[in-house]
C-alpha atoms as a PDB file:
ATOM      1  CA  UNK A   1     103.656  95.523  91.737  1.00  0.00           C
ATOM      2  CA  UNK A   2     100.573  98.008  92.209  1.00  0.00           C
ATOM      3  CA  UNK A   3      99.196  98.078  96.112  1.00  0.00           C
ATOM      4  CA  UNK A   4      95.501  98.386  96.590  1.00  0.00           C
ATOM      5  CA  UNK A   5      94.728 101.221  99.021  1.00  0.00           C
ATOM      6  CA  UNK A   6      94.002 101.016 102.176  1.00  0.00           C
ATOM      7  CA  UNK A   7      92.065 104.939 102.414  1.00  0.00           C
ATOM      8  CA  UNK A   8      88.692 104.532 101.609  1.00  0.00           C
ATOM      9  CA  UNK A   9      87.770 108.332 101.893  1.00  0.00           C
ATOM     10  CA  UNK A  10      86.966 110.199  98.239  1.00  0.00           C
ATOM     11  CA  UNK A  11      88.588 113.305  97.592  1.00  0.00           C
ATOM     12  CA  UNK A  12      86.370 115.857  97.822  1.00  0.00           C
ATOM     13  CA  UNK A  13      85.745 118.799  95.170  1.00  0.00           C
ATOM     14  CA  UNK A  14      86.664 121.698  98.098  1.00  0.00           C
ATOM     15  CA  UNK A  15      89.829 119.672  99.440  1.00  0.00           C
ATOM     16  CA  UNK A  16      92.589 121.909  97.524  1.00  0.00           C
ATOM     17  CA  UNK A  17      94.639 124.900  98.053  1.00  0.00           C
ATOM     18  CA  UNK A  18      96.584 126.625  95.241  1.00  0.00           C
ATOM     19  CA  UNK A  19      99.706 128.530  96.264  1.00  0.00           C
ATOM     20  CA  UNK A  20     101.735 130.679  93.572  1.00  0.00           C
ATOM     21  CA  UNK A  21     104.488 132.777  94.025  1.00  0.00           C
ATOM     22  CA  UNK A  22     103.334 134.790  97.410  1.00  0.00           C
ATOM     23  CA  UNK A  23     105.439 137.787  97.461  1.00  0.00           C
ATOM     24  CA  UNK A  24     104.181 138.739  93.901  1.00  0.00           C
ATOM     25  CA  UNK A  25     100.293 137.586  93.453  1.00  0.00           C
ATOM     26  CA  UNK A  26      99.509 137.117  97.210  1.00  0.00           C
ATOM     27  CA  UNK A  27      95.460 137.618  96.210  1.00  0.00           C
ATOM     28  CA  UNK A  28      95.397 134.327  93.483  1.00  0.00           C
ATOM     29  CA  UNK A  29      95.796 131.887  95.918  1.00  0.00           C
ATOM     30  CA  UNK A  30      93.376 133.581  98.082  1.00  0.00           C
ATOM     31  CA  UNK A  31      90.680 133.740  95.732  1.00  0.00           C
ATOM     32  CA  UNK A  32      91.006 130.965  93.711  1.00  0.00           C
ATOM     33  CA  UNK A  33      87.546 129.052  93.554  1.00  0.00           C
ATOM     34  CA  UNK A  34      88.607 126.221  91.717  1.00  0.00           C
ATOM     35  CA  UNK A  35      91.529 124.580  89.821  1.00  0.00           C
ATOM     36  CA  UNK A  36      91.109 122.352  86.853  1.00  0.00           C
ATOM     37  CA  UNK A  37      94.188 119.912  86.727  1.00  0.00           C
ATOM     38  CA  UNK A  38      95.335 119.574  83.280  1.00  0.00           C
ATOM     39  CA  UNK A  39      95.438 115.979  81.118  1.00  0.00           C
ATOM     40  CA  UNK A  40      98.110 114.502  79.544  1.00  0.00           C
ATOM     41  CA  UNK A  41      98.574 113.116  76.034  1.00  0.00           C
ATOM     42  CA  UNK A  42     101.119 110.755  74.739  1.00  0.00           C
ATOM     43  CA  UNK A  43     101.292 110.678  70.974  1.00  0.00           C
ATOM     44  CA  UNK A  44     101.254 107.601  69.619  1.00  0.00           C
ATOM     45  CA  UNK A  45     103.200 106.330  66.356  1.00  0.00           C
ATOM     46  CA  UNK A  46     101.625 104.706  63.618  1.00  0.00           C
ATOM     47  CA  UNK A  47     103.733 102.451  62.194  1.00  0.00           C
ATOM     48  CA  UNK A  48     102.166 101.100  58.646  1.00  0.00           C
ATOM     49  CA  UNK A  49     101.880  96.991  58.664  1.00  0.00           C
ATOM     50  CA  UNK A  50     100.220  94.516  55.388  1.00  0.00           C
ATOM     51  CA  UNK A  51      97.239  95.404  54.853  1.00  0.00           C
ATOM     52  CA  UNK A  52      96.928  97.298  58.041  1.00  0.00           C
ATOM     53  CA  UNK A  53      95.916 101.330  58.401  1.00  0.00           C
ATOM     54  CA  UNK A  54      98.298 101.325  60.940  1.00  0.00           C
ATOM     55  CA  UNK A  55     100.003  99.843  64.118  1.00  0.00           C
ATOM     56  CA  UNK A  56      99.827 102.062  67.180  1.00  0.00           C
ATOM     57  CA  UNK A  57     103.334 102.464  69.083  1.00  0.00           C
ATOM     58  CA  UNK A  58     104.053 104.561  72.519  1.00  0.00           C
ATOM     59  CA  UNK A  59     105.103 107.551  71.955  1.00  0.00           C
ATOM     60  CA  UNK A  60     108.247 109.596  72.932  1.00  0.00           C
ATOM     61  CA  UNK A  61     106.416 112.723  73.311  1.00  0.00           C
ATOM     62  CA  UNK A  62     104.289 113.907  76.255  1.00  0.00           C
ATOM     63  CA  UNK A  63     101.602 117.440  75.481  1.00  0.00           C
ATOM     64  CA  UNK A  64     100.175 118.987  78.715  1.00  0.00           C
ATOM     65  CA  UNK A  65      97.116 121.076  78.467  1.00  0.00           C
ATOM     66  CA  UNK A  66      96.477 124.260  80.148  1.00  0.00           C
ATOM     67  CA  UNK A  67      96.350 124.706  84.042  1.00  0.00           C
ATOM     68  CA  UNK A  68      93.288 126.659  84.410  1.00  0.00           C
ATOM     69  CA  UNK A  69      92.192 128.769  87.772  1.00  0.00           C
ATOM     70  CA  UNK A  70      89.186 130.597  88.426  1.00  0.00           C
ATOM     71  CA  UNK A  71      89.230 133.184  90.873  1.00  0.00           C
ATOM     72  CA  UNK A  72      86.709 135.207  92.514  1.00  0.00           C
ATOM     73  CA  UNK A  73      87.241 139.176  91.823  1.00  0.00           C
ATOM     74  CA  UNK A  74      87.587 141.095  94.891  1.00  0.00           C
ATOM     75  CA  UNK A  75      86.162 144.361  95.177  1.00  0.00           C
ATOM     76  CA  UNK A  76      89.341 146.515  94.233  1.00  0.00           C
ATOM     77  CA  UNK A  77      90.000 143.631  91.553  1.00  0.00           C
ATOM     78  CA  UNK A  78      93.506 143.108  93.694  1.00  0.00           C
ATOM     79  CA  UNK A  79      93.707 139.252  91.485  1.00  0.00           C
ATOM     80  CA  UNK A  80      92.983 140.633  88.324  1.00  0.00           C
ATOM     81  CA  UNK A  81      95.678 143.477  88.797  1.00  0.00           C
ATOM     82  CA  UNK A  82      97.907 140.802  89.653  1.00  0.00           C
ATOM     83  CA  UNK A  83      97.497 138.608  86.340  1.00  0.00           C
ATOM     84  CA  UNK A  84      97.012 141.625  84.300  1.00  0.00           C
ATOM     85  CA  UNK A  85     100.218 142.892  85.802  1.00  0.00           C
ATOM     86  CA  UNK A  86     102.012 139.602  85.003  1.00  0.00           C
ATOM     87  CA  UNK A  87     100.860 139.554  81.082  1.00  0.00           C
ATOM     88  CA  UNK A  88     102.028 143.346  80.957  1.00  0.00           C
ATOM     89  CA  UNK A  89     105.322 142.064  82.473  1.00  0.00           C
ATOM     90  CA  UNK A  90     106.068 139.598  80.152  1.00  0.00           C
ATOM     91  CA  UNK A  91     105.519 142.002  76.597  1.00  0.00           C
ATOM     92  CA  UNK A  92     107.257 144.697  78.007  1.00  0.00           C
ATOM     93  CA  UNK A  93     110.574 143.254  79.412  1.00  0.00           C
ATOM     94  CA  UNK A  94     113.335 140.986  78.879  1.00  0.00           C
ATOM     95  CA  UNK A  95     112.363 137.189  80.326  1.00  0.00           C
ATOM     96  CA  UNK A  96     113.522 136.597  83.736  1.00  0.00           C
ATOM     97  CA  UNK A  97     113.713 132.710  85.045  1.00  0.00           C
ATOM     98  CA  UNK A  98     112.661 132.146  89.031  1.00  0.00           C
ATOM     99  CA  UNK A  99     115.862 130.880  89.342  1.00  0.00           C
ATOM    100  CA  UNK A 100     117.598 134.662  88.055  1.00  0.00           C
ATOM    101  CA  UNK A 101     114.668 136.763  90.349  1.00  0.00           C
ATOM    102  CA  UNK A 102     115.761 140.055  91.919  1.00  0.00           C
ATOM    103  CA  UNK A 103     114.607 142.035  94.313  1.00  0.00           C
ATOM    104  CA  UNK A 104     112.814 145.280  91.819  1.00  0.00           C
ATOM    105  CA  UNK A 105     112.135 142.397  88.598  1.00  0.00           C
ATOM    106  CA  UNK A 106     109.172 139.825  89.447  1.00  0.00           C
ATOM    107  CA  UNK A 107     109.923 136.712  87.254  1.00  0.00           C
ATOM    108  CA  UNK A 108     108.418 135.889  84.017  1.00  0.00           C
ATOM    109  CA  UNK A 109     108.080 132.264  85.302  1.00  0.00           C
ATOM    110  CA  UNK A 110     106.441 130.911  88.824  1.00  0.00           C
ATOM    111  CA  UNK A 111     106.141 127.802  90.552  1.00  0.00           C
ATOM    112  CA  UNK A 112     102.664 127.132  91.388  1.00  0.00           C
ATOM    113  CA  UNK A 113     101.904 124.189  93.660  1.00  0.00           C
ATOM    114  CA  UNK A 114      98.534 122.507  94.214  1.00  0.00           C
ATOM    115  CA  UNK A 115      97.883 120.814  98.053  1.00  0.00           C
ATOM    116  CA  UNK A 116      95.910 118.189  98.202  1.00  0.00           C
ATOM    117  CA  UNK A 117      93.995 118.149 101.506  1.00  0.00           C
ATOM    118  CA  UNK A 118      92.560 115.280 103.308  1.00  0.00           C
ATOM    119  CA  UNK A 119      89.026 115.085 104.705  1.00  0.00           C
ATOM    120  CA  UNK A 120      91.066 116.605 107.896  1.00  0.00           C
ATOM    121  CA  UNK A 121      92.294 119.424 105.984  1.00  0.00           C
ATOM    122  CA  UNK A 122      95.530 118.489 105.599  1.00  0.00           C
ATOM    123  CA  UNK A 123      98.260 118.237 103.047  1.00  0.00           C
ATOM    124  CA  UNK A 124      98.197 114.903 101.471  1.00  0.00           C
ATOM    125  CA  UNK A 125     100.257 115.493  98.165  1.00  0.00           C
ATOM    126  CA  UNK A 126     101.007 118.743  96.223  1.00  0.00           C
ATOM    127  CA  UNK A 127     101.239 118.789  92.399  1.00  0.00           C
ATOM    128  CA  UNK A 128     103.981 121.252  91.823  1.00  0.00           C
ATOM    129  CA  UNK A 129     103.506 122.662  88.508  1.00  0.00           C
ATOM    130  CA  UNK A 130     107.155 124.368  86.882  1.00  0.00           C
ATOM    131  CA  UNK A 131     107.759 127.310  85.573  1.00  0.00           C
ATOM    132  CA  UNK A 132     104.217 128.171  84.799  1.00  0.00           C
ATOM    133  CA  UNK A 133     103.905 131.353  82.353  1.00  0.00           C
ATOM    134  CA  UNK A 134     100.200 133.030  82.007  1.00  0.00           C
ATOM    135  CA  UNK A 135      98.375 131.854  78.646  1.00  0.00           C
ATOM    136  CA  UNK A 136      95.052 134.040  79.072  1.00  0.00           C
ATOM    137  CA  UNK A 137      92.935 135.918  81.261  1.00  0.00           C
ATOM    138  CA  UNK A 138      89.373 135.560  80.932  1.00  0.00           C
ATOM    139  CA  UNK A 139      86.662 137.660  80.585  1.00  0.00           C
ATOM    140  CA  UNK A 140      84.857 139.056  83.379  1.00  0.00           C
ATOM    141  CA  UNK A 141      80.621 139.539  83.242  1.00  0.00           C
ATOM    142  CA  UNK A 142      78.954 142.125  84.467  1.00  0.00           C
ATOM    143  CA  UNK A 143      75.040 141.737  85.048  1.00  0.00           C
ATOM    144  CA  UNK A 144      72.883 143.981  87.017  1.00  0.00           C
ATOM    145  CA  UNK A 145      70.274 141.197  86.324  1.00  0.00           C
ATOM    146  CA  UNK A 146      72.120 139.109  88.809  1.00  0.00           C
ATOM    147  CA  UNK A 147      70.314 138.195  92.247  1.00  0.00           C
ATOM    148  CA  UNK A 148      71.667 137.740  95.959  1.00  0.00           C
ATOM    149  CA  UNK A 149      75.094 136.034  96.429  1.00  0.00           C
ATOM    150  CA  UNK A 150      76.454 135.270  92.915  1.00  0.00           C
ATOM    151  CA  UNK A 151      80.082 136.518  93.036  1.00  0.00           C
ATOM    152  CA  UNK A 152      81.940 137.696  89.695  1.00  0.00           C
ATOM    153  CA  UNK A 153      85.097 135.508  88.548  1.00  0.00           C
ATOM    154  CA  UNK A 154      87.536 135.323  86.180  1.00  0.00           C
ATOM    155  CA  UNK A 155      89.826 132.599  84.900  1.00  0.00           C
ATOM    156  CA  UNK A 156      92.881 132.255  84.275  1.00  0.00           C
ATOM    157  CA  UNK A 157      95.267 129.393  82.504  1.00  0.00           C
ATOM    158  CA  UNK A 158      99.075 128.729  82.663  1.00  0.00           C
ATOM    159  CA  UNK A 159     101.248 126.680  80.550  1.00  0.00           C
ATOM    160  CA  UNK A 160     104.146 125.258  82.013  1.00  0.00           C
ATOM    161  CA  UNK A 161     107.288 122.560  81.565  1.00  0.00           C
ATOM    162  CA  UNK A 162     106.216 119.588  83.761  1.00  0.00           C
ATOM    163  CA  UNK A 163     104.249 118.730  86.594  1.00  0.00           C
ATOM    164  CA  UNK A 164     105.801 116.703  89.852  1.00  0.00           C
ATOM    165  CA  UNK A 165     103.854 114.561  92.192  1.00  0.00           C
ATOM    166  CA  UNK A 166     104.545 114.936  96.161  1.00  0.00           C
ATOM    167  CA  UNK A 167     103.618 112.843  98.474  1.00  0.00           C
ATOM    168  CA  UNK A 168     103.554 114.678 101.653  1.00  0.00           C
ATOM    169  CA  UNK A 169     104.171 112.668 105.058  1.00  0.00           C
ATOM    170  CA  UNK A 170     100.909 112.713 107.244  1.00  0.00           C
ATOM    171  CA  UNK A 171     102.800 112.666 110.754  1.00  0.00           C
ATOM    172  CA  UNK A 172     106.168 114.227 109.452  1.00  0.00           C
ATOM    173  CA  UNK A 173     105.232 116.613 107.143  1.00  0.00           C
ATOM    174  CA  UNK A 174     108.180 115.397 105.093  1.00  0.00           C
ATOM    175  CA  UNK A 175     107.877 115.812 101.352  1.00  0.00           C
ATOM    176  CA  UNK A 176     108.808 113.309  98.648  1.00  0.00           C
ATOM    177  CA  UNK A 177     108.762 112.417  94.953  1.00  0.00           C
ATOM    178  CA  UNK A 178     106.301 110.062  94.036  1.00  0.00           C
ATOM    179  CA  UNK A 179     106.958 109.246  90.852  1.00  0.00           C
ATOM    180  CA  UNK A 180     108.901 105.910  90.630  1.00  0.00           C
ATOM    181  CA  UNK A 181     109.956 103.838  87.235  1.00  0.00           C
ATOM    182  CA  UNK A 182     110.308 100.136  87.740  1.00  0.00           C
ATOM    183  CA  UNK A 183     111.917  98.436  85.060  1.00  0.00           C
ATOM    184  CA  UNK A 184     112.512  94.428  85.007  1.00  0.00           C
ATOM    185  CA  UNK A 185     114.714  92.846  82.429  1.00  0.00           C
END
């Protein structure tokens, strides 16, 4: 059975921190402006009945959309180097998993984890998403139109395998998986 909360603080818009693979794009989690989680989709099956279009069934399959980041360009466009890098990477060598990573080969694949902070600033669960892969860089704008403090940005999405849900311990720091199937007979 479902508990009703007992935190009565909304999550604000700022509260996040995105963390990718450090030793190889260091300036994408620094930059990163904002983060759009993706949605989930589980196909249903339409099973024909009498006289009936169709009977909706749960589905077996489960489609994640696109992890999306956009991230402010630095002056020496360090995070766009990075990404740019990556794409490069992936047409012009063999795949490498993050579990096969070497020393001189970057992977092809990278863990990227989103913390969830609390109105104190800290980590309240992490969505770890798996073996993310880079799907596009975006375009970046130009304008000598542009007033005062407007900063130029770029996005960029990932695909990936899965997504986990951490709950991270407040006074322990102690991570754990928060998914959980009940099942009653």
């Amino acid at each position: 059975m479902a508990e009703l909360t007992t935190n009565l603080n909304y999550l604000q818009p700022t509260s996040f921190k995105l963390v990718l693979d450090r030793q190889n794009y260091p300036n994408l989690e620094f930059f990163c402006q904002n983060v759009t989680h993706p949605g989930m989709l589980l196909s249903a099956v339409e099973v024909p009945f009498r006289k009936v279009a169709g009977v909706p069934f749960a589905g077996d399959t489960l489609t994640f959309n696109e992890l999306s980041a956009n991230i402010i360009l630095d002056e020496d466009m360090q995070g766009y180097k990075e990404m740019f890098s990556w794409l490069r990477r992936i047409l012009d060598t063999n795949q490498e998993s993050a579990l096969n990573r070497s020393a001189t080969v970057a992977p092809t694949y990278a863990d990227i984890t989103l913390h969830i902070l609390s109105s104190h600033n800290n980590t309240t669960m992490q969505v770890k998403y798996l073996e993310c892969v880079p799907t596009s860089l975006g375009d970046i704008q130009f304008e000598s139109t542009s007033g005062g403090t407007d900063f130029i940005t770029f996005n960029a999405s990932f695909r990936f395998n899965y997504f986990e849900l951490l709950e991270v311990d407040s006074t322990t720091g102690a991570i754990s998986n928060s998914f959980s199937v009940t099942t009653t007979l």
